[in-house]
N, C-alpha and C. Protein backbone atom coordinates (compact mmCIF):
# COMPACT_ATOMS: atom_id res chain seq x y z
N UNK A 1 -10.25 -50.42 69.59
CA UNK A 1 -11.44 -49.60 69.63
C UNK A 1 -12.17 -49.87 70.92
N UNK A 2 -12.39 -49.01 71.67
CA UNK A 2 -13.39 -48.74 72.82
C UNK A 2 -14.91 -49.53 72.37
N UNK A 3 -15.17 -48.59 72.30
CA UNK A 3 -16.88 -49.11 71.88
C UNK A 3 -17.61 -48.31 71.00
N UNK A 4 -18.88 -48.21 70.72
CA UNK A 4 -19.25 -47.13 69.32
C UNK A 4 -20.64 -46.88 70.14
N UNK A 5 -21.05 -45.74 70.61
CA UNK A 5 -22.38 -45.09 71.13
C UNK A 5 -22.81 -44.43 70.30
N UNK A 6 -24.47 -44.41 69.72
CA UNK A 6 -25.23 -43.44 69.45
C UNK A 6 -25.16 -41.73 70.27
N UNK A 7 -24.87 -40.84 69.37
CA UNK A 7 -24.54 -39.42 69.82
C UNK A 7 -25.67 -38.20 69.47
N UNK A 8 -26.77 -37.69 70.48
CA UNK A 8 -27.63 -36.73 69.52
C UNK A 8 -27.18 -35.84 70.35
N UNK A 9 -26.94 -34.71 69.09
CA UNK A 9 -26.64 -33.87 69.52
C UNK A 9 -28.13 -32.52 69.60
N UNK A 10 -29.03 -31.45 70.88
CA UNK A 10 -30.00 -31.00 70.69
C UNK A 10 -29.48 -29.30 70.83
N UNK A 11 -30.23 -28.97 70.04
CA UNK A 11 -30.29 -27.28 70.19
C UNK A 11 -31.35 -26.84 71.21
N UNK A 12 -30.99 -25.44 71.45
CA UNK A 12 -31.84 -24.82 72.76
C UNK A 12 -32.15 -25.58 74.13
N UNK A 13 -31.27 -25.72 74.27
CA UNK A 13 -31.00 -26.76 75.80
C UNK A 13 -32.29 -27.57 76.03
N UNK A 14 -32.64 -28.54 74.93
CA UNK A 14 -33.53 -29.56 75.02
C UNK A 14 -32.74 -31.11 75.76
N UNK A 15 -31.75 -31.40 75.57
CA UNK A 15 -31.20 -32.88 75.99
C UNK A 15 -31.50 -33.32 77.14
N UNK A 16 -31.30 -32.38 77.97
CA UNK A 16 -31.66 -33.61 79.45
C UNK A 16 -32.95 -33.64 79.71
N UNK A 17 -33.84 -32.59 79.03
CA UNK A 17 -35.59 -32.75 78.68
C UNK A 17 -35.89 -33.97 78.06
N UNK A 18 -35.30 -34.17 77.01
CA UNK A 18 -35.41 -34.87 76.17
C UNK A 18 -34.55 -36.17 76.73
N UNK A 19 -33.95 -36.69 77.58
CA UNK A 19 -33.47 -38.22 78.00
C UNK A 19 -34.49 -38.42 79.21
N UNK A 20 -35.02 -37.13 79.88
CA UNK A 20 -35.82 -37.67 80.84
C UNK A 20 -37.28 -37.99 80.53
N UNK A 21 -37.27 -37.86 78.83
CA UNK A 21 -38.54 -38.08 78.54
C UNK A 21 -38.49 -39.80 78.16
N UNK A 22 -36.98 -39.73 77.59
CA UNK A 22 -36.74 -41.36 77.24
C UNK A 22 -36.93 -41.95 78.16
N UNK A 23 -36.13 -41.87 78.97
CA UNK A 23 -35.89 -42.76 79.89
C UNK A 23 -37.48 -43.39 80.75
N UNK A 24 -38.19 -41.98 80.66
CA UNK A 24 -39.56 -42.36 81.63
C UNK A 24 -40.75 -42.99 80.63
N UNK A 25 -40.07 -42.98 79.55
CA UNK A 25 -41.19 -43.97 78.89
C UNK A 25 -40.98 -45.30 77.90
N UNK A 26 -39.39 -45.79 78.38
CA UNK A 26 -39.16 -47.33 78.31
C UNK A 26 -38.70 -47.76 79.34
N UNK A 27 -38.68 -49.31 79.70
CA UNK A 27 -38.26 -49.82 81.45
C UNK A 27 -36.89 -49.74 80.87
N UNK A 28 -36.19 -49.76 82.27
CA UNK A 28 -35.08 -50.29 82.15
C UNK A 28 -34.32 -49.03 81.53
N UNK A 29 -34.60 -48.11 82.03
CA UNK A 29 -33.70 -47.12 81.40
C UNK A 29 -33.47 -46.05 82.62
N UNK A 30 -32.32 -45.57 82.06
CA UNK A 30 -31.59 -44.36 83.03
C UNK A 30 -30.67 -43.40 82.73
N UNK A 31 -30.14 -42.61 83.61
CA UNK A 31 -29.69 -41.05 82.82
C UNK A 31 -28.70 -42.08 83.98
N UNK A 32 -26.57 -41.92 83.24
CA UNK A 32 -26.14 -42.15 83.86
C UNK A 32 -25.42 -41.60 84.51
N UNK A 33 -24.67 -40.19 83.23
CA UNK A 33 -24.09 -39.01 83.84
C UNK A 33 -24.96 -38.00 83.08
N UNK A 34 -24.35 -36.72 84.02
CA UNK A 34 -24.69 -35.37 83.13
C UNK A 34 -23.55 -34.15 83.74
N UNK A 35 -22.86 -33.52 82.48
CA UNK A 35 -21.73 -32.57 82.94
C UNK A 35 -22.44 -31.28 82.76
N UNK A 36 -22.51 -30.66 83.45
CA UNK A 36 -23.44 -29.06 82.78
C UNK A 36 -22.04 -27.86 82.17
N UNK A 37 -22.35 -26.97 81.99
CA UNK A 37 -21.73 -26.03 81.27
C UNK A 37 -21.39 -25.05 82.63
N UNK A 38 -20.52 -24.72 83.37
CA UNK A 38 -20.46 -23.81 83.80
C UNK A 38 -20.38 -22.44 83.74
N UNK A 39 -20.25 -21.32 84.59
CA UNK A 39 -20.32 -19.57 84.23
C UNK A 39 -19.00 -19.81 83.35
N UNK A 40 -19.32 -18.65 82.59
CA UNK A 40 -17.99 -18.28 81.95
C UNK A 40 -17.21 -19.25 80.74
N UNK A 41 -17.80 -20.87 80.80
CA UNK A 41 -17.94 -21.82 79.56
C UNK A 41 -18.21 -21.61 78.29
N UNK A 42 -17.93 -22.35 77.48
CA UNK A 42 -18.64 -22.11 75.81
C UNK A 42 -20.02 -22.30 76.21
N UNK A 43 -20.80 -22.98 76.81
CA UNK A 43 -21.91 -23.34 76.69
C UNK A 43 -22.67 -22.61 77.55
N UNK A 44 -24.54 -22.36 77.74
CA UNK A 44 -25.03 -21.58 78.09
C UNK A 44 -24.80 -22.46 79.74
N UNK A 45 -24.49 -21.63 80.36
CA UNK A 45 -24.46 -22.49 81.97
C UNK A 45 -25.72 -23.23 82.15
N UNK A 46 -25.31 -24.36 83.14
CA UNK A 46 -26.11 -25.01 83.09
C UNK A 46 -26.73 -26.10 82.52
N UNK A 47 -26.72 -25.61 80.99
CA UNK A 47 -27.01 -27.00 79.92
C UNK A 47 -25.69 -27.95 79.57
N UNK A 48 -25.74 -29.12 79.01
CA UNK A 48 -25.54 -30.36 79.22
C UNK A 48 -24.20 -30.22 78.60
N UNK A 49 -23.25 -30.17 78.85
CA UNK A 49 -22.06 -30.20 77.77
C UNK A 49 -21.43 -31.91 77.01
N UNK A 50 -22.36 -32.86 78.24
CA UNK A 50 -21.95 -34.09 77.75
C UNK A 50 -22.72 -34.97 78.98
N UNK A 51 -23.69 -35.86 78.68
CA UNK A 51 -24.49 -37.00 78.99
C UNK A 51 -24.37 -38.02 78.65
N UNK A 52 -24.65 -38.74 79.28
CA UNK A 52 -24.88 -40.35 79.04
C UNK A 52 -26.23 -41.21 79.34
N UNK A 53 -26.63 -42.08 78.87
CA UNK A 53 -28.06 -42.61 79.29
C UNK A 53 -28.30 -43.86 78.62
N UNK A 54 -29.25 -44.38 78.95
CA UNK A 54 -28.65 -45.82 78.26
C UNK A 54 -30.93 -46.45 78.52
N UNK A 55 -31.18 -46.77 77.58
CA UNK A 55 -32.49 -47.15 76.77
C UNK A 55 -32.32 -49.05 76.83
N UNK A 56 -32.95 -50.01 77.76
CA UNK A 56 -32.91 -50.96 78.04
C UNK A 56 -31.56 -51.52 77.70
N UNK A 57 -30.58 -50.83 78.44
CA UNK A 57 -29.27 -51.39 78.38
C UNK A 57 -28.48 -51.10 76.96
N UNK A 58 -29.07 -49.85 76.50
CA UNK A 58 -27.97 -49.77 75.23
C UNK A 58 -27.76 -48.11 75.09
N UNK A 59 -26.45 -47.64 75.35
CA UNK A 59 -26.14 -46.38 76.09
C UNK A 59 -25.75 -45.42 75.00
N UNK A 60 -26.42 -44.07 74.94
CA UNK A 60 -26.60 -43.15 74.06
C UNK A 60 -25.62 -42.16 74.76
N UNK A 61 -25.12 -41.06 74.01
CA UNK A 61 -24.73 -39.74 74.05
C UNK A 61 -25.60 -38.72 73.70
N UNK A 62 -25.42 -37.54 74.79
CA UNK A 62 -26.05 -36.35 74.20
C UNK A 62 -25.25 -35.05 74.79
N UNK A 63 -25.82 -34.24 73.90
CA UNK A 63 -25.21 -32.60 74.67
C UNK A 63 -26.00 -31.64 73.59
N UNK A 64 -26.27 -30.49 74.74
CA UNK A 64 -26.77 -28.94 74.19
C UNK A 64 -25.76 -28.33 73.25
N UNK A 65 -25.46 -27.97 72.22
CA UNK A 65 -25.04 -27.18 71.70
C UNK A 65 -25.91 -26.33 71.30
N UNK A 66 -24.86 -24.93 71.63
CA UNK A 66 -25.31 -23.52 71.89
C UNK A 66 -25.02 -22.70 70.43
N UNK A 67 -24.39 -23.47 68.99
CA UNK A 67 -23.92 -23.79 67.80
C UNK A 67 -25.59 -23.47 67.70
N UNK A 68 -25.66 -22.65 66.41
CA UNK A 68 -27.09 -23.13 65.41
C UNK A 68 -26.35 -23.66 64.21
N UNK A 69 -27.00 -25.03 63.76
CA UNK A 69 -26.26 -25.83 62.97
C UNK A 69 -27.12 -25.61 61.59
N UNK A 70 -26.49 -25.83 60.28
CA UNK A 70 -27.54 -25.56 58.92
C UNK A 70 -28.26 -26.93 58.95
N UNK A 71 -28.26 -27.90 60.00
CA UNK A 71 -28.69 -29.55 60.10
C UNK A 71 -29.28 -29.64 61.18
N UNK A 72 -30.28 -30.56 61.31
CA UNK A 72 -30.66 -31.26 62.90
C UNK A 72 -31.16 -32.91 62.13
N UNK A 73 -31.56 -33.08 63.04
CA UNK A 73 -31.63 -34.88 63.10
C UNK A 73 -32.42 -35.24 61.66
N UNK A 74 -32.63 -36.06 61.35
CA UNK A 74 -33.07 -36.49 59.89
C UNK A 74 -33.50 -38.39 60.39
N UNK A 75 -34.59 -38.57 59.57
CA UNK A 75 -34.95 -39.98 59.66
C UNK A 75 -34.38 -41.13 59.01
N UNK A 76 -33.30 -40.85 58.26
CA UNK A 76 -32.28 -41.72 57.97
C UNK A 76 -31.32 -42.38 59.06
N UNK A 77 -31.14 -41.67 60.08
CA UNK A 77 -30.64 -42.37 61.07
C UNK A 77 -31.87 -42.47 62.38
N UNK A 78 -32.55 -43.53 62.59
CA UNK A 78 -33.43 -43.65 64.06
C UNK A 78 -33.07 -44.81 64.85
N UNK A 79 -34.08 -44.77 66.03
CA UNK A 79 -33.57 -45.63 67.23
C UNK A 79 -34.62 -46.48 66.65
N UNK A 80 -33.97 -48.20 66.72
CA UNK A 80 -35.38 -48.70 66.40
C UNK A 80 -35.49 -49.45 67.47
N UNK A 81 -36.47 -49.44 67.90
CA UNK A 81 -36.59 -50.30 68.95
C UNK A 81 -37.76 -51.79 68.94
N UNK A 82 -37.32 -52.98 69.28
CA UNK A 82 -38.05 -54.12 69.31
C UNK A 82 -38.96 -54.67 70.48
N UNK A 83 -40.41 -54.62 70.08
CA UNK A 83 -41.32 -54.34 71.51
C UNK A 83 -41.55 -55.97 71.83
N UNK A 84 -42.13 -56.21 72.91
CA UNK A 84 -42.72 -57.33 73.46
C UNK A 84 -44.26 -57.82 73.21
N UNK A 85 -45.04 -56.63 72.78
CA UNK A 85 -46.21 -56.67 73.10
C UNK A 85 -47.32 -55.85 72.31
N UNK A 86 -48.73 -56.39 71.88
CA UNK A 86 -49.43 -54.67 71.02
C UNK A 86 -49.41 -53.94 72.06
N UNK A 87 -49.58 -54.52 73.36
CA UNK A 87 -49.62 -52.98 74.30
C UNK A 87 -49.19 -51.98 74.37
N UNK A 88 -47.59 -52.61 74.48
CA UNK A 88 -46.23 -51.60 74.36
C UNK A 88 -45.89 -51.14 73.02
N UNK A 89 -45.89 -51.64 72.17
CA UNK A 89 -45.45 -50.84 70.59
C UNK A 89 -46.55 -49.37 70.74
N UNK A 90 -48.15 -50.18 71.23
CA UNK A 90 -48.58 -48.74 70.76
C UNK A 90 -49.36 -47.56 72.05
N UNK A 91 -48.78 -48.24 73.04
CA UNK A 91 -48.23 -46.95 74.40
C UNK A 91 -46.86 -46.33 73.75
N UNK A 92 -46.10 -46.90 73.28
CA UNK A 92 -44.58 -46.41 72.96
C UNK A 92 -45.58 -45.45 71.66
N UNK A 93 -45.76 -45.37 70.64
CA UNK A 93 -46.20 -45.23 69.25
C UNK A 93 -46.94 -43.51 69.97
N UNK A 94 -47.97 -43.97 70.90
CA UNK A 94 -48.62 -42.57 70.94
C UNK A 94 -47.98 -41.43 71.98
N UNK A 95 -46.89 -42.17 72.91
CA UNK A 95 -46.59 -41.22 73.54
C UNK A 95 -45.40 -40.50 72.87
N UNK A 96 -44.32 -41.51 71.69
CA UNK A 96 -43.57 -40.58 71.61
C UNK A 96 -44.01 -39.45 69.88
N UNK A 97 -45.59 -40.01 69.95
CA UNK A 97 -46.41 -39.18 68.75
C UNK A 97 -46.44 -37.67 69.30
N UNK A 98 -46.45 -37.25 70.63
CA UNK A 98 -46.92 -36.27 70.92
C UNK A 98 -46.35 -35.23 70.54
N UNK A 99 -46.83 -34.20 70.39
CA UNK A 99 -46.05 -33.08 69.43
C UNK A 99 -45.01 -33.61 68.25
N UNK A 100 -45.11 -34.56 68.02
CA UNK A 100 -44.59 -35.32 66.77
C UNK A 100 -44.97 -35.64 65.79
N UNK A 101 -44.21 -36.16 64.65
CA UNK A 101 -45.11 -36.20 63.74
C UNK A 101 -44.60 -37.83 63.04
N UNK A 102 -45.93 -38.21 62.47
CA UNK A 102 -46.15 -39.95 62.26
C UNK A 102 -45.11 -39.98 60.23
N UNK A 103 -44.61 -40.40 60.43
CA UNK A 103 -43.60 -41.40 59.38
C UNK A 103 -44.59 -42.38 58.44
N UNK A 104 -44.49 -43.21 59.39
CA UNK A 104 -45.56 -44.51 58.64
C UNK A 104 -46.62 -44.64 60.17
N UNK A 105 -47.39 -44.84 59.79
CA UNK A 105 -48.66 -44.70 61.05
C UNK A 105 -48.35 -46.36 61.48
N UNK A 106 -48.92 -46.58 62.84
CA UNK A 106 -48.53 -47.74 63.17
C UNK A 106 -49.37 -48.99 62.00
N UNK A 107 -48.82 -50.11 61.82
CA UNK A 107 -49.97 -50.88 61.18
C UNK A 107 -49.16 -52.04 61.09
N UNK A 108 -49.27 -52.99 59.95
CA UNK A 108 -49.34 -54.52 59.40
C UNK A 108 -48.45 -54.03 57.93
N UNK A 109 -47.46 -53.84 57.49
CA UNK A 109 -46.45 -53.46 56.62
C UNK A 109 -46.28 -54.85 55.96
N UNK A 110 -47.05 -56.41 56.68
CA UNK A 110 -46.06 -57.55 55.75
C UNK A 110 -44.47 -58.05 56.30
N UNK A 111 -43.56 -57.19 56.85
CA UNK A 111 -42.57 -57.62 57.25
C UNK A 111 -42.61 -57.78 59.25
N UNK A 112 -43.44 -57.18 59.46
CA UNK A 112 -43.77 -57.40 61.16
C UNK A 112 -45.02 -57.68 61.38
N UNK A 113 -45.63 -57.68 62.78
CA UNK A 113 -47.12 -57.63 62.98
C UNK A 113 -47.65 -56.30 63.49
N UNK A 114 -46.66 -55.94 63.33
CA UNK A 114 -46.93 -54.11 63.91
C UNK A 114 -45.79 -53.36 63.72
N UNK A 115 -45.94 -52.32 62.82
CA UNK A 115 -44.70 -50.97 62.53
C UNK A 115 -45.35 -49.62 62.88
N UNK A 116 -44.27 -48.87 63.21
CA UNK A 116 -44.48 -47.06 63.52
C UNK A 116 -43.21 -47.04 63.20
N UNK A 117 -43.23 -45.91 62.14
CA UNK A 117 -42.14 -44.69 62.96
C UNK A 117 -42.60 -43.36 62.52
N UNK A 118 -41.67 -42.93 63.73
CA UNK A 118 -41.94 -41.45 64.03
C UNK A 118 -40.87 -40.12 64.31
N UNK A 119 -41.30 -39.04 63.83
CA UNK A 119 -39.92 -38.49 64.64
C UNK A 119 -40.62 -37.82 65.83
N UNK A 120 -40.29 -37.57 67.01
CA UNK A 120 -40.95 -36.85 68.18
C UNK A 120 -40.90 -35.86 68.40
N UNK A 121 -41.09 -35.14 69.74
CA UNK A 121 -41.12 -33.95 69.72
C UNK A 121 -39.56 -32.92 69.66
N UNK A 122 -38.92 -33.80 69.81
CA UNK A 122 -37.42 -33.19 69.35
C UNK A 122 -36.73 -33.18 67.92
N UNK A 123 -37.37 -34.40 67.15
CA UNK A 123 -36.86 -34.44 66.15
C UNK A 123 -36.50 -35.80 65.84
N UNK A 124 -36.03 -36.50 66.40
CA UNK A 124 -35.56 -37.86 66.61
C UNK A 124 -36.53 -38.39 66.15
N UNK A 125 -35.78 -39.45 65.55
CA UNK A 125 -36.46 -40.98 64.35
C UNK A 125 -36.87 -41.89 65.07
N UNK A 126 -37.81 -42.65 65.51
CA UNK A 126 -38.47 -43.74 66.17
C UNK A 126 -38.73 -44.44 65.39
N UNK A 127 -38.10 -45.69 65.21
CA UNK A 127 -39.16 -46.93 64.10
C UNK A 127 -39.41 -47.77 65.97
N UNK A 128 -40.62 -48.47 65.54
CA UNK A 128 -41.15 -49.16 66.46
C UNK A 128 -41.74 -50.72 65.65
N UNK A 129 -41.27 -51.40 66.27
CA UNK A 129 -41.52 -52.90 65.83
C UNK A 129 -41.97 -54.24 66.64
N UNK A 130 -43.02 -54.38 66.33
CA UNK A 130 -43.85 -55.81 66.60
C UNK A 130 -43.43 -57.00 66.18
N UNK A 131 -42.22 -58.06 66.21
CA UNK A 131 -42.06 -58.83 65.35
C UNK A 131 -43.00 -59.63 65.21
N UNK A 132 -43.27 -60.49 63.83
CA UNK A 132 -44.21 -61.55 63.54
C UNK A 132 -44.14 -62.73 64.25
């Protein structure tokens, strides 16, 4: 076995919107490839047929499909990510709140010193964690 990457797949050519939103609001992150769709392709030219990007060193998949699916992302599967700081959990917490909508509001749950999650403005599951 190769290796096992997280894969989202976005409708209406949101993905490379949506990694350059990741990427610009945790360190250490970057878009590594991006293949676009050319004329005459299955896909609408232009949008992403296959990306790569990688969130403080841990590397995701994405691509536009031009497919309307009876599914999109669900909060059973999210990115969780483990913060350093109250600063950062809740800079992370309100920016990826925006046009999003709050899960569990950030707070004191008993198992951390600070929880969020969220899904954002794409859809995607955010848990955010303060450890104790």
């Amino acid at each position: 076995m190769g290796k096992v990457t997280p894969f989202l797949m976005f409708e209406d050519g949101k993905a490379e919107e949506a990694m350059n939103y990741y990427v610009s609001l945790i360190d250490n992150s970057e878009i590594t490839s991006i293949v676009r769709y050319g004329a005459g392709e299955s896909g609408d030219e232009g949008t992403v047929m296959q990306a790569t990007f990688s969130l403080k060193g841990q590397a995701f998949m994405c691509i536009d499909s031009n497919v309307k699916h009876q599914f999109t992302f669900t909060p059973s599967f999210s990115i969780f990510v483990t913060c350093d700081t109250e600063e950062e959990i809740n800079d992370l917490y309100e920016k990826l709140l925006e046009e999003g909508e709050a899960l569990m509001p950030i707070g004191d749950y008993g198992f951390s010193q600070r929880f969020g999650w969220i899904n954002d403005r794409y859809g995607v599951s955010w848990q955010l964690n303060l450890p104790s």
